[in-house]
Protein backbone atom coordinates (compact mmCIF):
# COMPACT_ATOMS: atom_id res chain seq x y z
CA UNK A 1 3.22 20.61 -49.09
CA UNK A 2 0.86 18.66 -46.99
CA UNK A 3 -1.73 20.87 -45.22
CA UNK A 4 -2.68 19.05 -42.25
CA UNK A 5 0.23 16.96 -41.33
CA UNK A 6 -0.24 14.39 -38.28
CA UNK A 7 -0.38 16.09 -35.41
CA UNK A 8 2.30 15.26 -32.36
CA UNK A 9 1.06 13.62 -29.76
CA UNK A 10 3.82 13.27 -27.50
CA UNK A 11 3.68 16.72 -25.63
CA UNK A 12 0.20 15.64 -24.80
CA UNK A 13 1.42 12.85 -22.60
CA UNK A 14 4.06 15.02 -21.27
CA UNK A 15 1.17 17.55 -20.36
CA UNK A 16 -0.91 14.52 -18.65
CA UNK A 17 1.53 13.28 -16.63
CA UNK A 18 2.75 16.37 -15.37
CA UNK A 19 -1.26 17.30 -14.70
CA UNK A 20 -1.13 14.08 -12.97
CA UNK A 21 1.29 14.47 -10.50
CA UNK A 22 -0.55 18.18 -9.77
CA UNK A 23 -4.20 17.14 -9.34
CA UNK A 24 -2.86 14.39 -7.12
CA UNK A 25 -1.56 16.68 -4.95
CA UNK A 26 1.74 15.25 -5.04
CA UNK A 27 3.07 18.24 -6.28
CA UNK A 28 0.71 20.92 -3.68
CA UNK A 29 0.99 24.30 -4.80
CA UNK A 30 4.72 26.29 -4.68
CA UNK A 31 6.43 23.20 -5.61
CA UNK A 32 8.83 23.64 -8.48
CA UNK A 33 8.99 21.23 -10.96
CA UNK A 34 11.72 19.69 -12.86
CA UNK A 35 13.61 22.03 -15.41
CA UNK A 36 12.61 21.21 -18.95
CA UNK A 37 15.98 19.68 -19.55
CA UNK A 38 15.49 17.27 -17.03
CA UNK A 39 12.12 17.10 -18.43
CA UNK A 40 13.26 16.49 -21.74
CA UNK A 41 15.80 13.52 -20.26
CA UNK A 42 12.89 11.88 -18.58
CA UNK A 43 10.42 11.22 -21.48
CA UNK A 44 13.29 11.14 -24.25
CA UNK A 45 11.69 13.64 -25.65
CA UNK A 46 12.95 17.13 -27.23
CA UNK A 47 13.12 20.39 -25.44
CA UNK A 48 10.57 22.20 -27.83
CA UNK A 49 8.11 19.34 -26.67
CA UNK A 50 8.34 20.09 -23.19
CA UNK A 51 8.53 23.87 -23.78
CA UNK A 52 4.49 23.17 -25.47
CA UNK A 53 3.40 21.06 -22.67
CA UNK A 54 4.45 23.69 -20.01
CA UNK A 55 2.87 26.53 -21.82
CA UNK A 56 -0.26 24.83 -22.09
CA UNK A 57 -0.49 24.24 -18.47
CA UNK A 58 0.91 28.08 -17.66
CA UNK A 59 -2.16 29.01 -20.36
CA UNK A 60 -4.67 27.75 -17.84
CA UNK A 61 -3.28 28.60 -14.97
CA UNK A 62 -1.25 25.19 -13.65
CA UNK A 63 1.84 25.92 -13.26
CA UNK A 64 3.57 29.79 -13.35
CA UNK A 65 7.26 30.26 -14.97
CA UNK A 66 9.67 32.35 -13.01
CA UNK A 67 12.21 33.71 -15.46
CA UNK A 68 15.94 32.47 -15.26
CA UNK A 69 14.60 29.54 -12.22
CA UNK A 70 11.87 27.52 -13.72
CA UNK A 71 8.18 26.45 -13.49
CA UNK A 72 6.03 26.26 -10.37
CA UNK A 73 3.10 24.70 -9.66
CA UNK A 74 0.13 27.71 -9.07
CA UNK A 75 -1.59 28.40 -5.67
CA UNK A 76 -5.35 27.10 -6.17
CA UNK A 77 -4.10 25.07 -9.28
CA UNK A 78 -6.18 22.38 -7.74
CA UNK A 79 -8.52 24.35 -5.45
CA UNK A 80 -12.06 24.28 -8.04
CA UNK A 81 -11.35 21.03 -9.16
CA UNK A 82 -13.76 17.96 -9.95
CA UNK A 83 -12.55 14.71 -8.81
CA UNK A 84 -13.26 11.96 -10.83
CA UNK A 85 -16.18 9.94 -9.03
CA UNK A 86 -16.54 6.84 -11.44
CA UNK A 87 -16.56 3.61 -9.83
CA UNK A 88 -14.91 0.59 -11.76
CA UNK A 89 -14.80 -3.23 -11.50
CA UNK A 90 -12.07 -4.26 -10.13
CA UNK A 91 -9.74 -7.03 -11.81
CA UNK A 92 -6.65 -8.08 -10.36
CA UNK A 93 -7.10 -11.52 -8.99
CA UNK A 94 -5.24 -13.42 -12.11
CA UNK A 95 -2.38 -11.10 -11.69
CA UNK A 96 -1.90 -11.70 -8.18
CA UNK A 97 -2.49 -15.06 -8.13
CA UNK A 98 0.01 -15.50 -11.33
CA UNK A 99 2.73 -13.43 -9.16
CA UNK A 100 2.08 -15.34 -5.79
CA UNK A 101 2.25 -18.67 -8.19
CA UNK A 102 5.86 -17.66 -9.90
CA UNK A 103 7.31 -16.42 -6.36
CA UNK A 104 6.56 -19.60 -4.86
CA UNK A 105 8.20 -21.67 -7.18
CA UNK A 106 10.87 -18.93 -8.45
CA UNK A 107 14.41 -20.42 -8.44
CA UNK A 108 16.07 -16.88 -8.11
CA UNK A 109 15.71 -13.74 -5.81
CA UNK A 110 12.24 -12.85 -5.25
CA UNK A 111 11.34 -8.86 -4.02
CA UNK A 112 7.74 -9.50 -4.83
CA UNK A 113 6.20 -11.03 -1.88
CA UNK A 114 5.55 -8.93 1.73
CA UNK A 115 6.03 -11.68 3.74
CA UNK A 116 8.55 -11.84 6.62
CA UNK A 117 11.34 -13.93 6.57
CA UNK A 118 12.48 -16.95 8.94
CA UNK A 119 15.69 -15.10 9.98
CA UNK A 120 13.53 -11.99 10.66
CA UNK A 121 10.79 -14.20 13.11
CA UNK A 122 11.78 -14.84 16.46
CA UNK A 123 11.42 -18.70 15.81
CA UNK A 124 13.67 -19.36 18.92
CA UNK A 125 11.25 -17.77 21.15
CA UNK A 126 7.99 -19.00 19.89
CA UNK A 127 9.69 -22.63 19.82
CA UNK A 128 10.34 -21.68 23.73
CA UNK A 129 6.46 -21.29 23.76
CA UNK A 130 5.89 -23.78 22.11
CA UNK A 131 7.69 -26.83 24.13
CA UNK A 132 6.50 -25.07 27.50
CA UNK A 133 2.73 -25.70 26.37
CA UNK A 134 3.69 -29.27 25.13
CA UNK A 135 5.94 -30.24 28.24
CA UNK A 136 2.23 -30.00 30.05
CA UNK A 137 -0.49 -32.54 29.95
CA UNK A 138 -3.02 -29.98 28.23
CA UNK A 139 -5.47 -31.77 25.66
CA UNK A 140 -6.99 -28.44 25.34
CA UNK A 141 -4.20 -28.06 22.85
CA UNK A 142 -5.33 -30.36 19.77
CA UNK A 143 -8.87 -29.12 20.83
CA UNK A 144 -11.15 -27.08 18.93
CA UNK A 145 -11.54 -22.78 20.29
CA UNK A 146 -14.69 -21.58 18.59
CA UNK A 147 -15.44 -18.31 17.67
CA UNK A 148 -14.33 -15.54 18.90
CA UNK A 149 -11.09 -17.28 19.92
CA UNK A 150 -9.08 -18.17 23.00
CA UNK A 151 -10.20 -15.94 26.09
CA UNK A 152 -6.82 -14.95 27.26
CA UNK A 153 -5.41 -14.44 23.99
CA UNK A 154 -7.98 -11.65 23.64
CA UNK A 155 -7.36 -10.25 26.55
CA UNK A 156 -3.46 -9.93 25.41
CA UNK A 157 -5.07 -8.27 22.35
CA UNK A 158 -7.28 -6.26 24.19
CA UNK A 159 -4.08 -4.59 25.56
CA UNK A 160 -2.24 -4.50 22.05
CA UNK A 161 -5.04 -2.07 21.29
CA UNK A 162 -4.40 0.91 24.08
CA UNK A 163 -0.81 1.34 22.21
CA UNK A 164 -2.90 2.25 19.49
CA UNK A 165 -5.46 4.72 20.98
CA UNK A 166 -8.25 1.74 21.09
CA UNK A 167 -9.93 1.61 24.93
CA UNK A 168 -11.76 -2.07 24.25
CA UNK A 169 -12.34 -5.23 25.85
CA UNK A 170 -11.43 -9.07 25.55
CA UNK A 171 -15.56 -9.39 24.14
CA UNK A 172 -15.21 -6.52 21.20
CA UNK A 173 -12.46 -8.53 19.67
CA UNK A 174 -12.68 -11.45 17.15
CA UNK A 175 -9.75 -13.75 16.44
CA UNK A 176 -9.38 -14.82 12.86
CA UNK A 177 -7.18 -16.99 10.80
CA UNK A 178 -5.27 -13.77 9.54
CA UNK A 179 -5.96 -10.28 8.38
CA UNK A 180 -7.00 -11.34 5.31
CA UNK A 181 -10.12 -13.09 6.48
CA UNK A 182 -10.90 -10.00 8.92
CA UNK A 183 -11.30 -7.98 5.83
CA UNK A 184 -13.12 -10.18 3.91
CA UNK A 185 -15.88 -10.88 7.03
CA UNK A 186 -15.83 -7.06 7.81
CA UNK A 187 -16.71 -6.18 4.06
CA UNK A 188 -19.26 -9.33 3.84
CA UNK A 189 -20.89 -7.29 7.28
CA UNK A 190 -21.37 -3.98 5.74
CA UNK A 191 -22.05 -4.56 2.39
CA UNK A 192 -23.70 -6.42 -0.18
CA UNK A 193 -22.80 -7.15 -3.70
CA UNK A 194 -22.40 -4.03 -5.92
CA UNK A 195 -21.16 -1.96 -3.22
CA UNK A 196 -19.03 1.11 -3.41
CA UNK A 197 -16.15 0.86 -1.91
CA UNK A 198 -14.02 3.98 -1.36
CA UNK A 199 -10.00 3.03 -1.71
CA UNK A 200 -6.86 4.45 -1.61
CA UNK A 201 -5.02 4.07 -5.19
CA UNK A 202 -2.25 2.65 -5.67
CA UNK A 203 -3.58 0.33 -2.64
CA UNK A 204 -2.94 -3.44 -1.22
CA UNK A 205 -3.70 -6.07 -4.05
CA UNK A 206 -5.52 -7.98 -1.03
CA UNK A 207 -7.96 -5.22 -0.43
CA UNK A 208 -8.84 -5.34 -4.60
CA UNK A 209 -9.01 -9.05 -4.31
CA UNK A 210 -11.77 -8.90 -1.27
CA UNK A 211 -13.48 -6.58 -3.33
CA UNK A 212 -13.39 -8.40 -6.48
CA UNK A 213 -14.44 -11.57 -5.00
CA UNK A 214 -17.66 -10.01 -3.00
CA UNK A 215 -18.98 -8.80 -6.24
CA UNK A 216 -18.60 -5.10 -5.42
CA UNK A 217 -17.17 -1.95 -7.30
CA UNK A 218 -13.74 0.31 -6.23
CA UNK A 219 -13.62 4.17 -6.42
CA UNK A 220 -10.43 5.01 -6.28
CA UNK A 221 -10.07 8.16 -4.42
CA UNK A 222 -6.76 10.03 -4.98
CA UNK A 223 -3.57 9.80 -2.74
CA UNK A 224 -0.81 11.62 -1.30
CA UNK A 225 2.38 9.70 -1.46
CA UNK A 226 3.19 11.19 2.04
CA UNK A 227 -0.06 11.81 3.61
CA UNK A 228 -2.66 9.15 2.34
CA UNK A 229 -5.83 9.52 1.13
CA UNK A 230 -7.37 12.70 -0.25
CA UNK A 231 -10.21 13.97 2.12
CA UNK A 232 -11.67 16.95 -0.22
CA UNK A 233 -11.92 14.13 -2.89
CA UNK A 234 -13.49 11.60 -0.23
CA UNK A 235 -15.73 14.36 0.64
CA UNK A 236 -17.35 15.52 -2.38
CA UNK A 237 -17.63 11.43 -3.56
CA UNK A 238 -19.32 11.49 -0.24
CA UNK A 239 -21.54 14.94 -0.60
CA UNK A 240 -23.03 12.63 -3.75
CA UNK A 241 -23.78 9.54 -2.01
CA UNK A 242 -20.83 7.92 -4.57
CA UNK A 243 -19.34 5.72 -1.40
CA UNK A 244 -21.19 2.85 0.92
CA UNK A 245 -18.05 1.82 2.18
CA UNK A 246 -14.37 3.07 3.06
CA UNK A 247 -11.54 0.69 2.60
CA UNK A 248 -8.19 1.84 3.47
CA UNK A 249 -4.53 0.92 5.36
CA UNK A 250 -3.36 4.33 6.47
CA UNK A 251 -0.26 2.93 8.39
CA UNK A 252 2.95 2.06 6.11
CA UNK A 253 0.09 1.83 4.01
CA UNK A 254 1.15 -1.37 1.11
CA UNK A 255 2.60 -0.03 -1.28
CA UNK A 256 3.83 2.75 -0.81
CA UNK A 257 4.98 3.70 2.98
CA UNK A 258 3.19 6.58 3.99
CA UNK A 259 1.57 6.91 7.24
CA UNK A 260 -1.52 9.28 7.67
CA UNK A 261 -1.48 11.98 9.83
CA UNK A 262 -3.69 12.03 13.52
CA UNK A 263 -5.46 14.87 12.43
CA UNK A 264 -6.33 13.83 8.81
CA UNK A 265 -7.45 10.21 10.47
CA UNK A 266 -10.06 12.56 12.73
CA UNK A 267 -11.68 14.10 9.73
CA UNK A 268 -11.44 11.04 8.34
CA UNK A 269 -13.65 9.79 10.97
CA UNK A 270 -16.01 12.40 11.46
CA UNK A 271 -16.76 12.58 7.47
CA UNK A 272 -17.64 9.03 7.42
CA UNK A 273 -19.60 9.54 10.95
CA UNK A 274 -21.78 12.38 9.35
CA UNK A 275 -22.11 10.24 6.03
CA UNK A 276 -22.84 7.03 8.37
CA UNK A 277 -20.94 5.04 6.24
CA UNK A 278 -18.33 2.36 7.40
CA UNK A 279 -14.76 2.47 7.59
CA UNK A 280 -12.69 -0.93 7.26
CA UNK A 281 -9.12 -0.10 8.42
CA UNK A 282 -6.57 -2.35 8.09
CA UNK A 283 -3.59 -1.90 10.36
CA UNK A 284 -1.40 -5.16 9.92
CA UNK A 285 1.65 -3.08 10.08
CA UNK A 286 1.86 -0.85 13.26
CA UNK A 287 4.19 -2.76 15.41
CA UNK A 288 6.61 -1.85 12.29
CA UNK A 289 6.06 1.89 13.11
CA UNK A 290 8.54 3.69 15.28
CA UNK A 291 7.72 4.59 18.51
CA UNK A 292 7.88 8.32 18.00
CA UNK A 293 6.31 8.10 14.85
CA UNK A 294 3.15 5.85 16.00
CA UNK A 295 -0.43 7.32 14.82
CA UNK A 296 -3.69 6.66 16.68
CA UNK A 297 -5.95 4.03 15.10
CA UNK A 298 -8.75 5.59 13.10
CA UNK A 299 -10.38 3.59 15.39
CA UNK A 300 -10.16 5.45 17.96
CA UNK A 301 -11.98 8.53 16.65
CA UNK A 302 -15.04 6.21 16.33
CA UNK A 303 -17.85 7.19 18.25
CA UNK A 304 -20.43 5.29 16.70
CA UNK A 305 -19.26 2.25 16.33
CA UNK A 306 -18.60 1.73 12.60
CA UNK A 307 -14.66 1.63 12.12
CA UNK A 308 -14.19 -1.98 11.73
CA UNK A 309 -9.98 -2.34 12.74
CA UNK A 310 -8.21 -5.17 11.44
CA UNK A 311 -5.12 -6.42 12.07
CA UNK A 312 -2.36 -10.03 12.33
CA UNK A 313 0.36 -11.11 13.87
CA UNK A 314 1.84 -12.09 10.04
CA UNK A 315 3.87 -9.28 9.06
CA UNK A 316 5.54 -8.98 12.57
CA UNK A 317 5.35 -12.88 14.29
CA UNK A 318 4.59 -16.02 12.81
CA UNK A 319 3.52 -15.42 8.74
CA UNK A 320 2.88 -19.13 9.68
CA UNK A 321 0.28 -19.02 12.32
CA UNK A 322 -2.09 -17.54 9.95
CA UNK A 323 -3.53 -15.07 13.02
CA UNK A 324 -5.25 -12.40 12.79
CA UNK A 325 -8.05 -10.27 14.66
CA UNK A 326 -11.20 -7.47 14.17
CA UNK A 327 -12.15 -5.42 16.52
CA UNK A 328 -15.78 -4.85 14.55
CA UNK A 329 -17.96 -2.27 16.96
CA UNK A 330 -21.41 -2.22 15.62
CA UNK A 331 -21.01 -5.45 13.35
CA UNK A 332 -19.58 -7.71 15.73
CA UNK A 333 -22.80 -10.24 15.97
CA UNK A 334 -22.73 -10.19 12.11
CA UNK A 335 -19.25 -11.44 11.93
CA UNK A 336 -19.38 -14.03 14.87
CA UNK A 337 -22.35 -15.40 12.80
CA UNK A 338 -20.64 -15.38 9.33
CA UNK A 339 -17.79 -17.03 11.57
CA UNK A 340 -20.14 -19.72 13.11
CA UNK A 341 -21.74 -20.31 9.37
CA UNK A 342 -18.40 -20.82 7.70
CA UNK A 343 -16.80 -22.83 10.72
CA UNK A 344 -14.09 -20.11 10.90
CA UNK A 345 -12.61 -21.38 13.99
CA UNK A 346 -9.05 -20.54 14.15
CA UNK A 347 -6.13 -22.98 15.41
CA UNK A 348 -5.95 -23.37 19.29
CA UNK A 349 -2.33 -24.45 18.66
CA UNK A 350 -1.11 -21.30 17.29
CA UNK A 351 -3.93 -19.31 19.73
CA UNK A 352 -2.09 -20.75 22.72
CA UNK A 353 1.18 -20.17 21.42
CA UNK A 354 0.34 -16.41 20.99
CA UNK A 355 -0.86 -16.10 24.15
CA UNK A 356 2.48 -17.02 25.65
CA UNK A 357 4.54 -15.18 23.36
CA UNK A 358 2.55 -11.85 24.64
CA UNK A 359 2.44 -13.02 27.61
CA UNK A 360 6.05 -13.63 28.46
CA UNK A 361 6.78 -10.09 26.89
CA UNK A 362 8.36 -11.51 24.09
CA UNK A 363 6.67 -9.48 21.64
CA UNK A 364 7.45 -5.97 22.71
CA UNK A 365 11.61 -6.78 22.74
CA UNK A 366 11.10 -9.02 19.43
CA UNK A 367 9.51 -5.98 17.20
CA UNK A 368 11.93 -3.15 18.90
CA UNK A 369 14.99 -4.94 17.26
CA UNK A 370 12.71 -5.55 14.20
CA UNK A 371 11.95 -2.15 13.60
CA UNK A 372 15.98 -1.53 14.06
CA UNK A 373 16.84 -4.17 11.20
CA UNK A 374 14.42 -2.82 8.77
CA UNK A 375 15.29 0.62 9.37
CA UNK A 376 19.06 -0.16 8.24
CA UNK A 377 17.44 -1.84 5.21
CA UNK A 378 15.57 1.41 4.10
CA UNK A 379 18.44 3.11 4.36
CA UNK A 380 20.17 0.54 2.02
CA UNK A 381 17.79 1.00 -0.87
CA UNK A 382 17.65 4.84 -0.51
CA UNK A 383 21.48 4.94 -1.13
CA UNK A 384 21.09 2.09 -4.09
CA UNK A 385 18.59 4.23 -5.87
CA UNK A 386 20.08 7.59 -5.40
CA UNK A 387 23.41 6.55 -6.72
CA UNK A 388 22.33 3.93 -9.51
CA UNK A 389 18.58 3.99 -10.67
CA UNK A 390 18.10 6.53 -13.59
CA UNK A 391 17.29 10.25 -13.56
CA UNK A 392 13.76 10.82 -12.58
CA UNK A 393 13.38 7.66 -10.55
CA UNK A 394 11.66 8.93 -7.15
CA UNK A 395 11.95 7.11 -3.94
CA UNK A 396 10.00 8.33 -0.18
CA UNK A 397 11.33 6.08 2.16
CA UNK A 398 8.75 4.75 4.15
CA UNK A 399 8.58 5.55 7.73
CA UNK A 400 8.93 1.97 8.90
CA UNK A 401 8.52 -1.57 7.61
CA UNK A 402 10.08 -3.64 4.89
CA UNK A 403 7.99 -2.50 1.78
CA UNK A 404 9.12 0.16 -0.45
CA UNK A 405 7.80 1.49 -3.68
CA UNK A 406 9.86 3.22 -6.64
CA UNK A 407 8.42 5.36 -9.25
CA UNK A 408 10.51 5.24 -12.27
CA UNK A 409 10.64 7.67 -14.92
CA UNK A 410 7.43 8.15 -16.70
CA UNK A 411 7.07 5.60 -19.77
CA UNK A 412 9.23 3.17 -18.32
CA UNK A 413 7.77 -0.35 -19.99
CA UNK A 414 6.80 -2.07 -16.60
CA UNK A 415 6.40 -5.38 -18.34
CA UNK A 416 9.66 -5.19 -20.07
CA UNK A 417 11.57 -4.36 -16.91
CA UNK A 418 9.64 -7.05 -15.01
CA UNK A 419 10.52 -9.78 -18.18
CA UNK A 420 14.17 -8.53 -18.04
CA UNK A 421 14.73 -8.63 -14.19
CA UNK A 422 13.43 -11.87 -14.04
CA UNK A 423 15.68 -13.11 -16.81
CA UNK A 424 18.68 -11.80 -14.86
CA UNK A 425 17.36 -13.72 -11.82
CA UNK A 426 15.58 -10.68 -9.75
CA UNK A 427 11.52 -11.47 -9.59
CA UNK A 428 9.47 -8.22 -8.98
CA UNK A 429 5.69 -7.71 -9.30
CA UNK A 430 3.83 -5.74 -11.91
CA UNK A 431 2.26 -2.35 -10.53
CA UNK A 432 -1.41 -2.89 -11.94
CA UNK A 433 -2.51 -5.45 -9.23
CA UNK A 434 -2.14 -2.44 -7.04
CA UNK A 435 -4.75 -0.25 -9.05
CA UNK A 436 -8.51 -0.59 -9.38
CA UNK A 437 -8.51 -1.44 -13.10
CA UNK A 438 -5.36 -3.27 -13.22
CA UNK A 439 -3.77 -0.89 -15.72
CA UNK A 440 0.10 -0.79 -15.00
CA UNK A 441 1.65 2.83 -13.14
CA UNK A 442 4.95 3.39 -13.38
CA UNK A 443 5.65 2.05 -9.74
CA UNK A 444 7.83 -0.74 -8.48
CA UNK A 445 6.92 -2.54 -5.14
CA UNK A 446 10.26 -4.27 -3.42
CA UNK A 447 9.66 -6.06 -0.59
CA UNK A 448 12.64 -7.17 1.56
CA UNK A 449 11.03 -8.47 4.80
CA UNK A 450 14.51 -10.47 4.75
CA UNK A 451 18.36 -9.87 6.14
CA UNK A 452 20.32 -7.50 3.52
CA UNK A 453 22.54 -10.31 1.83
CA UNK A 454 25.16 -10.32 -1.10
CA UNK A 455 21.94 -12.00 -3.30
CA UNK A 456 19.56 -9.30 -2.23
CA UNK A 457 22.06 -6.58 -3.48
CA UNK A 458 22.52 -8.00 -6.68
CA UNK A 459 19.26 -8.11 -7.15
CA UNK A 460 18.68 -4.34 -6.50
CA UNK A 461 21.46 -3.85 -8.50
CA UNK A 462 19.81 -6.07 -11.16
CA UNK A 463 16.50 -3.62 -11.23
CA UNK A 464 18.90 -0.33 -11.34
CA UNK A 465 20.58 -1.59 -14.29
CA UNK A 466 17.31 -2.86 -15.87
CA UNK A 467 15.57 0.68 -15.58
CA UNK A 468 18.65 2.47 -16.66
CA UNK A 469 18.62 0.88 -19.89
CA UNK A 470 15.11 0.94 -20.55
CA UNK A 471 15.40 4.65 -20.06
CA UNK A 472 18.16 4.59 -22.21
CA UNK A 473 16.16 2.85 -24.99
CA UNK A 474 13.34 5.24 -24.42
CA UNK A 475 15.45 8.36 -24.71
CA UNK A 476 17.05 7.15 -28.10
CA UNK A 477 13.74 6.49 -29.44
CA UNK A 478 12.06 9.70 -28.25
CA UNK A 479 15.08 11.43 -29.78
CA UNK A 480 14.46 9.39 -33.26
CA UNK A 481 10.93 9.99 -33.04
CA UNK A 482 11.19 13.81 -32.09
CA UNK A 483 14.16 14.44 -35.31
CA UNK A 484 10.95 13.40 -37.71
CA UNK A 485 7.86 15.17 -35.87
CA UNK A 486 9.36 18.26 -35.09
């Protein structure tokens, strides 16, 4: 008889994962959690395994078992904790640039890339812009704007910003040539290489990639799947001077949909205030919001200057026009003169083009029908994976916009599922580009800033039927591997 046979690991992950979705306070306290069947189903496992990873967490005080209805999570289960306040180096630029390489040239469906379709742009009423401006004798037109950009177009801006609770003028604003480039000169302003910079996690592969690039660290600070970024844990990282910068896109935040709430943007604020560290908030998504659902920038709870709002025109306009603004407070004189160093000048072509499209109103009607098209869309995938992804998939619809994120059932093989789709013609991204450290979740990002066709069903239907037998192939092996440990 062997005395100290090899111990099972497998409740331990079981025990991790569930700990996981506790300390991230996606399960708050009084939630109850799945039964251990269900349990059992999700991590093809066997019913004594879960049984062990549930008593260990009732043992210290996690979760509480309510006899003949199941296991809860405990009031103050995360109240005393320590939040992990490690930095890390953030490596994700091969993976995106490998992903925005193979959707390029991909001959089938791709769901990886948030960019906005042609039939979703109002193409007819920018090309109405368009031959207006060339109909009259302008050379202005193949001219050169410098830095900040095109007067008037900044005073369209300028307005843009009351909807969102920013009071500024045409002079606080600096056009760029996208959002992408805002970030990157905002971060270049307040920081230097080997930085801090506070993020949400999972967050927006182009917020790792202006990171990585500038030489400077991540902390990923935990987040709410329906609320955004955790404020005790943002706190305490800043109680121990852990943060010299906070990165973050609280609105239909990329990837997963959530918005943050008003009053958890004005601590927010006044946490970074008191810390007098910077906030970099990029907002590229608000005209996607809902009226009735629209947040106030965090901007607008700045009373020092140092929120640093960015935002485009790509996700909602013209992808093509490459336009994008900052409106950067304190660091506005730093920017202009990266700008000026860098000859950053954006195109007076699309500038002017803008400036009509705003100016005619065309904007305002364009995003309201926008924002009804994309709302049928989320609707679409909410029925797809409630009726055919497997059991323990979870889905939050996001509260506008065209990018959704499912979380499949723990120890789904993200590679495999990615390999497989893309065999069966349905190209999907990998979930590490979205974390610090590039290691892979168990989170799928579909984009579908596109019309709902025949093709773009299939291809849902493609990633249901993927997952399901992965977790089909899991189970069976769980089971195999459970009838020898146990």
């Amino acid at each position: 008889m062997e005395r100290n046979p090899r111990p099972d690991k497998r409740w331990h992950t079981l025990k991790d994962w569930l700990l996981r979705q506790i300390d991230s306070g996606d399960w708050p306290a009084g939630t109850q959690l799945p039964s251990v069947r269900e349990l059992a189903r999700m991590f093809g496992s066997s019913i004594a395994t879960v049984q062990r990873a549930l008593a260990e967490l009732e043992s210290n005080a996690y979760v509480l078992a309510t006899p003949r209805v199941g296991y809860f999570v405990a009031k103050g289960a995360t109240g005393a904790q320590q939040f992990d306040l490690a930095s890390v180096s953030v490596n994700v630029n091969h993976a995106v640039v490998a992903m925005l390489s193979q959707a390029a040239t991909h001959t089938s469906l791709s769901l990886s890339s948030a960019v906005l379709h042609g039939e979703l742009t109002p193409e007819v009423l920018l090309n109405k812009c368009l031959a207006t401006l060339a109909s009259k004798p302008d050379a202005s037109l193949a001219g050169l704007i410098a830095p900040p950009g095109l007067a008037s177009l900044r005073r369209r801006i300028a307005g843009l910003m009351l909807t969102r609770g920013v009071a500024c003028g045409p002079d606080d604003i600096l056009v760029t040539s996208g959002d992408t480039v805002a970030l990157e000169l905002a971060l270049a302003a307040v920081a230097d290489s080997g930085a801090i910079v506070a993020i949400e996690t999972p967050t927006y592969y182009g917020i790792l990639q202006t990171i990585e690039r500038l030489g400077m660290r991540a902390l990923p600070i935990r987040t709410h799947a329906d609320s955004g970024m955790d404020l005790d844990h943002l706190e305490q990282a800043l109680a121990q001077k852990k943060v010299d910068v906070i990165f973050l896109n609280p609105t239909l935040q990329n990837p997963r949909g959530f918005i943050m709430p008003n009053a958890a943007r004005a601590r927010l604020s006044q946490l970074a205030q008191a810390a007098q560290v910077p906030i970099i908030e990029d907002d590229i998504f608000f005209d996607l919001v809902p009226e009735h659902l629209r947040p106030q920038a965090i901007k607008h709870y700045d009373k020092t200057g140092q929120t640093l709002y960015c935002s485009s025109f790509s996700k909602t306009v013209a992808p093509g026009y490459r336009l994008g603004w900052c409106v950067a407070g304190r660091y506005r004189d730093a920017i202009l003169a990266q700008m000026f160093s860098r000859n950053l000048a954006v195109s007076s072509l699309a500038q002017r083009v803008l400036d009509a499209f705003i100016g005619r109103g065309y904007m305002e009607t364009h995003c309201a029908k926008l924002r009804e098209r994309l709302a049928a869309q989320t609707a679409t995938v909410a029925a797809r994976v409630l009726s055919q992804f497997p059991a323990g998939t979870r889905y939050l619809p996001p509260q506008g916009g065209f990018i959704h994120w499912i979380e499949l059932p723990a120890g789904t093989d993200m590679a495999a599922l990615q390999r497989l789709a893309g065999e069966r013609g349905c190209h999907v991204a990998g979930s590490g580009m979205f974390h610090a450290d590039g290691q892979c979740g168990n989170g799928l990002r579909v984009c579908l800033g596109r019309v709902i066709t025949p093709d773009v069903i299939q291809g849902l239907e493609v990633l249901a039927q993927t997952a399901r037998q992965l977790a089909m192939a899991q189970g069976r092996q769980g089971e195999a591997t459970d009838s020898k440990t146990e």
